[in-house]
Protein backbone atom coordinates (compact mmCIF):
# COMPACT_ATOMS: atom_id res chain seq x y z
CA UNK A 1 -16.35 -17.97 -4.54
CA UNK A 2 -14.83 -17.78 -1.02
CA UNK A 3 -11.30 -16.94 -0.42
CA UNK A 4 -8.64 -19.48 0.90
CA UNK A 5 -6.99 -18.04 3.75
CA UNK A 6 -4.63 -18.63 5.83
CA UNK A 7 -4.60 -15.70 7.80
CA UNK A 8 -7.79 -12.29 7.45
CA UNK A 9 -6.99 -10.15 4.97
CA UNK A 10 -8.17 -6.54 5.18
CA UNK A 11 -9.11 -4.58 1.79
CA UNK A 12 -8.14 -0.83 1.87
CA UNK A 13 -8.85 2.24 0.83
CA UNK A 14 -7.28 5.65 1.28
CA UNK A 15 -8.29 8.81 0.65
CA UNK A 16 -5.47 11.72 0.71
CA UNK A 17 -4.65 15.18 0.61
CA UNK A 18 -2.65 14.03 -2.97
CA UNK A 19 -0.64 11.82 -4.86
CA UNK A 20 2.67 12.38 -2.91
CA UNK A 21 3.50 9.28 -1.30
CA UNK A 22 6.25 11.71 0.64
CA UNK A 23 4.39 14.27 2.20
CA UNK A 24 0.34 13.72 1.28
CA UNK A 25 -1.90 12.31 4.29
CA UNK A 26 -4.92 10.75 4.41
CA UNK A 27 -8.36 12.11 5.17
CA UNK A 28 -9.98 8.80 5.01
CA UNK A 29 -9.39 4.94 5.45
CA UNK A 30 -11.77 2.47 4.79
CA UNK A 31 -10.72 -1.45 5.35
CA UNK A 32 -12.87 -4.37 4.80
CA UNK A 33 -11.57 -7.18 7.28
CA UNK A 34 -11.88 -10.94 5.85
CA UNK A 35 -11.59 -13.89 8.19
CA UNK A 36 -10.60 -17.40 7.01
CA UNK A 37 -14.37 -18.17 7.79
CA UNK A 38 -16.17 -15.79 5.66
CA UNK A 39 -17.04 -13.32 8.54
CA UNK A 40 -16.37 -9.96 7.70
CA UNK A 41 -15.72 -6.42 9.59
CA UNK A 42 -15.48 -2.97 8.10
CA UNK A 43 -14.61 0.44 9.34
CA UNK A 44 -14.23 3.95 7.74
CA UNK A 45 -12.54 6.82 9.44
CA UNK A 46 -12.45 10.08 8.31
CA UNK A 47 -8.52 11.40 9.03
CA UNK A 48 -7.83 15.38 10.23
CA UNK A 49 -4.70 15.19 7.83
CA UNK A 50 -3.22 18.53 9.80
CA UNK A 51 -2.96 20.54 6.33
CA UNK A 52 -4.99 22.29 4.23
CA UNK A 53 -6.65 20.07 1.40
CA UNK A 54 -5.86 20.74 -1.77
CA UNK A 55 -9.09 21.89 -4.34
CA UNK A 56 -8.11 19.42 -6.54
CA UNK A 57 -7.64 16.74 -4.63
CA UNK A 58 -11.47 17.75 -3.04
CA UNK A 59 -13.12 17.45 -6.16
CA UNK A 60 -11.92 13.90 -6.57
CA UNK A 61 -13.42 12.41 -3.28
CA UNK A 62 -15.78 15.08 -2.30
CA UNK A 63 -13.83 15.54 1.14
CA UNK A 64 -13.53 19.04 2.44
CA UNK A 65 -11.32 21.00 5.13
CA UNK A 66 -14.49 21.63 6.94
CA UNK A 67 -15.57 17.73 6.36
CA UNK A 68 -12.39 17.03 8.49
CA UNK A 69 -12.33 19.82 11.13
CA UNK A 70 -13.22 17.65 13.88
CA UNK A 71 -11.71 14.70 12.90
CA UNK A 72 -8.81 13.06 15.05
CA UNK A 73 -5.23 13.09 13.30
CA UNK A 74 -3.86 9.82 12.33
CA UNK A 75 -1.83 9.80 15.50
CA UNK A 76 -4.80 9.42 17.45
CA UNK A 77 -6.25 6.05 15.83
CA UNK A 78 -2.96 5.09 14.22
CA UNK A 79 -3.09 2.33 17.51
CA UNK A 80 -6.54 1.31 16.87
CA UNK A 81 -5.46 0.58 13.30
CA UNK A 82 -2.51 -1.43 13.25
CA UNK A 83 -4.34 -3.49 15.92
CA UNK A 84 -7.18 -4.63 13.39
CA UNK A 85 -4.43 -5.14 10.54
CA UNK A 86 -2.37 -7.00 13.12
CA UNK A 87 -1.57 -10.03 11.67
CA UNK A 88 -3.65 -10.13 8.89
CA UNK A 89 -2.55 -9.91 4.66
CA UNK A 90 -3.33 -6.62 2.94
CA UNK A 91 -5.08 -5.73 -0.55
CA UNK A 92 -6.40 -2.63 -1.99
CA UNK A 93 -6.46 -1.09 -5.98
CA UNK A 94 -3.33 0.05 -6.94
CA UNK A 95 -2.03 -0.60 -3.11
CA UNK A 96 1.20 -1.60 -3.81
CA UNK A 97 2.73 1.63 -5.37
CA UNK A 98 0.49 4.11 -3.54
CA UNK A 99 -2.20 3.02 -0.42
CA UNK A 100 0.73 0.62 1.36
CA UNK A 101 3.44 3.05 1.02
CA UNK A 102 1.63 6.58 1.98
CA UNK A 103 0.19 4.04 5.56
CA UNK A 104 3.69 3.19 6.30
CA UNK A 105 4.57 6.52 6.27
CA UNK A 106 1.59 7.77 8.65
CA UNK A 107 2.62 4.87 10.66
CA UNK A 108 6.13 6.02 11.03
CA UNK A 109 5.35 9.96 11.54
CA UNK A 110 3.00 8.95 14.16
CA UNK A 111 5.67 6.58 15.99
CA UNK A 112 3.78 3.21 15.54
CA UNK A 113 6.08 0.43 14.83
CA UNK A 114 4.21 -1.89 12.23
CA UNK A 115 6.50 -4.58 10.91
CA UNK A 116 5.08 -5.54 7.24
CA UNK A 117 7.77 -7.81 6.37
CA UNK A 118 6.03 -10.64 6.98
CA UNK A 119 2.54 -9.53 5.55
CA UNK A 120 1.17 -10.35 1.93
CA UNK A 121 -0.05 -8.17 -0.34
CA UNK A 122 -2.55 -8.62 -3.08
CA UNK A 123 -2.72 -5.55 -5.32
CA UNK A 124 -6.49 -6.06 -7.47
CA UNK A 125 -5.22 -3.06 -9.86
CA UNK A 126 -2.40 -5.01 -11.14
CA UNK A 127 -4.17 -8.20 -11.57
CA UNK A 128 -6.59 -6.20 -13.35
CA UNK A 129 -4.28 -4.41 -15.88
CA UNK A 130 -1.91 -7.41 -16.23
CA UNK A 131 -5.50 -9.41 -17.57
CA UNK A 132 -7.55 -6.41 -19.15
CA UNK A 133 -5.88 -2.92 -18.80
CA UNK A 134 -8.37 -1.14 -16.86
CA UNK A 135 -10.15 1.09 -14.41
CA UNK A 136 -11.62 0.31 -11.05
CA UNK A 137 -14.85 1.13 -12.46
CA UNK A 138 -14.32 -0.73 -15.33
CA UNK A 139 -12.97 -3.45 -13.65
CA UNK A 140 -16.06 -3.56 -11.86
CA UNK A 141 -18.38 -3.24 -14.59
CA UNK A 142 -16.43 -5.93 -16.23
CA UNK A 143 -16.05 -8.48 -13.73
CA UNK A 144 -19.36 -7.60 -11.56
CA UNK A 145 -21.67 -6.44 -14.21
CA UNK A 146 -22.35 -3.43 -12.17
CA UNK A 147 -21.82 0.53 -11.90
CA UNK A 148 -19.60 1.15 -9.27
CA UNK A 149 -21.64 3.84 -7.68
CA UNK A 150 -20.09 6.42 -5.07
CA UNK A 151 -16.43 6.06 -6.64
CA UNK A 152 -13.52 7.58 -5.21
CA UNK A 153 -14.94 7.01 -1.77
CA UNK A 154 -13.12 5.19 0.03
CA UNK A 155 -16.54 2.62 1.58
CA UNK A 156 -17.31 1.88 -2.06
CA UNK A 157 -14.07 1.40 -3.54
CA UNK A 158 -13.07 -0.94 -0.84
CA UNK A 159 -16.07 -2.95 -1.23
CA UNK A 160 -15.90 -3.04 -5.11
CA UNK A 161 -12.37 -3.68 -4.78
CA UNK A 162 -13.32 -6.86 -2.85
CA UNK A 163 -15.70 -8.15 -5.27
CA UNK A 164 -13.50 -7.38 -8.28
CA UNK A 165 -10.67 -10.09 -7.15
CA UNK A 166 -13.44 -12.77 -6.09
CA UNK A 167 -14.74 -12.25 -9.79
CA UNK A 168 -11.01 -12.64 -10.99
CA UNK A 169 -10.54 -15.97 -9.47
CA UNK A 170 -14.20 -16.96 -10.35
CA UNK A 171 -13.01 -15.88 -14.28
CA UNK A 172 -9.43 -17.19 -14.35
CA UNK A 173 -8.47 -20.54 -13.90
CA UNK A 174 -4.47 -19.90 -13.71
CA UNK A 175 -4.94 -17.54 -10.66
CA UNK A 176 -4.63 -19.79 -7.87
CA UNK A 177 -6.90 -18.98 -4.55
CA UNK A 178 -4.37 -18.63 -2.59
CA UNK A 179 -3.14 -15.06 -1.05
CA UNK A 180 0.94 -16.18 -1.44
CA UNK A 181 0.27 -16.42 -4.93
CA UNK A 182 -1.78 -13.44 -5.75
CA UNK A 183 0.41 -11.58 -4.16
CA UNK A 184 2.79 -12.82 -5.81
CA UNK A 185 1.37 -12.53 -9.11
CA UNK A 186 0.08 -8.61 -8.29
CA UNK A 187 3.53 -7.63 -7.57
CA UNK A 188 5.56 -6.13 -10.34
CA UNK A 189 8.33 -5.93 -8.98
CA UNK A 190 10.49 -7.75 -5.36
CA UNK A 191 10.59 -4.57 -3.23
CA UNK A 192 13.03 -3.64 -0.40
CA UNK A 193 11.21 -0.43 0.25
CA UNK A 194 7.50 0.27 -0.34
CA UNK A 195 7.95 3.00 -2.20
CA UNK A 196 10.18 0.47 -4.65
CA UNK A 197 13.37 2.85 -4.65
CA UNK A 198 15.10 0.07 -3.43
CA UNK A 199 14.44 -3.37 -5.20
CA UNK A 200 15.56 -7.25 -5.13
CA UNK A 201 17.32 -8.64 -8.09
CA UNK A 202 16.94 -12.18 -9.27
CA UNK A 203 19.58 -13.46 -6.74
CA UNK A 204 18.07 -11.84 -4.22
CA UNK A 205 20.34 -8.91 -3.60
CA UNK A 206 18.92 -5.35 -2.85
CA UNK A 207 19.55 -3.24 -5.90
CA UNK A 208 18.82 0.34 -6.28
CA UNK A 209 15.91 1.08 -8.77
CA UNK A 210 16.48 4.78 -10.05
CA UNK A 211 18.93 7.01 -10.40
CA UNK A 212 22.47 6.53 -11.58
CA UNK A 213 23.27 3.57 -9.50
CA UNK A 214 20.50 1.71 -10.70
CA UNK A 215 20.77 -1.82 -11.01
CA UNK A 216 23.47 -1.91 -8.84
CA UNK A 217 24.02 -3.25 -5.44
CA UNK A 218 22.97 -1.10 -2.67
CA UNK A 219 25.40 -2.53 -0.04
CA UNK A 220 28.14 -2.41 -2.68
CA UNK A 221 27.12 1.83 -3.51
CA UNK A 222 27.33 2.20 0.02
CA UNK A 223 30.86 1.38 0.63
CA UNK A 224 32.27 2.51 -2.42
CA UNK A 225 29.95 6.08 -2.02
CA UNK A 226 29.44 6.34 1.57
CA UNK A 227 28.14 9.98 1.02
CA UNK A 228 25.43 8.52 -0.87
CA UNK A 229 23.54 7.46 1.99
CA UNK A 230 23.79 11.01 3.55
CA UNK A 231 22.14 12.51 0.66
CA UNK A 232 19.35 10.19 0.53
CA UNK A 233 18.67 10.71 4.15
CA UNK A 234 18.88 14.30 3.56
CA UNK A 235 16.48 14.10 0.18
CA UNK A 236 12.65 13.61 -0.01
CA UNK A 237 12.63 10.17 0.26
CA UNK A 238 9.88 8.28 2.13
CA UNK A 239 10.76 7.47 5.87
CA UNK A 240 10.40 3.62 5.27
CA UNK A 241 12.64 4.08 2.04
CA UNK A 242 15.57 5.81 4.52
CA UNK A 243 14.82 3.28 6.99
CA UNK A 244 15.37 0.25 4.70
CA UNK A 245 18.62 1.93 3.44
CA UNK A 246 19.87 2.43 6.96
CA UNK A 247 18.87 -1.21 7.69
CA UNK A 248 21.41 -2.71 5.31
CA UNK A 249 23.82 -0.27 6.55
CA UNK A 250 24.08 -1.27 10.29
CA UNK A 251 23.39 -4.98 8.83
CA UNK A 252 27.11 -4.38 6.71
CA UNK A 253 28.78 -2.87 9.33
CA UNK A 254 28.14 -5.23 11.97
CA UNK A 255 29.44 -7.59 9.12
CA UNK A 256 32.99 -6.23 8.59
């Protein structure tokens, strides 16, 4: 199975200081490039994340303060990133609620304007759970017939991440090889923000997606409850979630 692309796609994998998409960093970034003719390019990086790492979150990928000490911050190779994700789609395990969002924050603390809006991405996790309710290791003994060895690094969970959604389109006929549609399909829900605080409804409009406006028009909120922007600029809320708010703010004002 080869993938039909239009444009290289580059499986990720991050490995953090935690589970905050707010205020975690990552210690380590793996991507797997793709090119519409089969060629492939990978590169791991190991991150100085500029804070202590937590025990716990050590014992999950085995990487250690000391591991890191050396290590440039993501400042320092946040260029050298987005210019090998520069026009390409993205995909990763479980990317679209954690790995896309916690990079476009890095991104943004580090000053490096990456425009997304126009990428695709394919999240494998929800393909996964939508078809069989899984693990990544799972998913990869199930689809690959193999032990994922090595997981919770970020190299081998790229790489079995990879292989897991060729062996998806190799098993299922309805999932189409085609990167609009998985991503598509691997998207639960139409998000404004990454971080899905901020969601598209069925016609298209931005509606919040928690809280006690929920459901409700975030244009519409923001007139009638102008302080509500305030507080969510003021409140730990991602930086690309406060950025998409105050994008459809200066978009209705320049309306009136």
């Amino acid at each position: 199975m080869k993938l039909n692309l239009k444009n290289p796609i580059v499986f990720f994998d991050l490995e953090t200081t935690g589970t905050n998409i707010n205020s975690d960093r990552i210690v380590e970034i793996c991507y797997l490039k793709v090119y519409p003719n089969g060629n492939e390019e990978s590169k791991t990086m190991r991150i100085n994340p500029e804070m202590p790492i937590p025990a716990e979150a050590s014992a999950v990928h085995g990487i250690y303060d000391e591991d890191i000490a050396d290590c440039p911050t993501f400042k320092g190779v946040a260029r050298i990133i987005a210019n090998d994700i520069e026009g390409c789609d993205l995909a990763g395990f479980n990317s679209n609620r954690f790995d896309i969002p916690v990079l476009a924050e890095e991104f943004l603390r580090a000053g490096v304007d990456m425009d997304m809006s126009r990428r695709k991405f394919v999240d494998v996790q929800v393909i996964f759970h939508k078809m069989e309710q899984r693990t990544l290791s799972a998913a990869y003994k199930f689809y690959c017939g193999k032990d994922l060895e090595d997981a919770h690094t970020a190299e081998a969970d790229t790489r079995a991440t990879y292989e897991v959604l060729m062996s998806q389109l190799d098993r299922y006929d309805d999932l189409q090889n085609d990167i609009a549609f998985l991503a598509d399909y691997s998207c639960f829900n139409k998000n404004v923000d990454f971080a899905g605080r901020m969601v598209y409804d069925d016609n298209g409009v931005e509606v919040f997606n928690f809280g006690k406006y929920k459901g409700m028009s975030v244009s519409e909120i923001l007139k009638r409850d102008p302080g509500y922007y305030s507080w969510m600029l003021n409140s730990e809320f991602t930086l690309n979630t406060k950025a998409m708010l105050t994008k459809i703010r200066l978009r209705e004002m320049t309306q009136k």
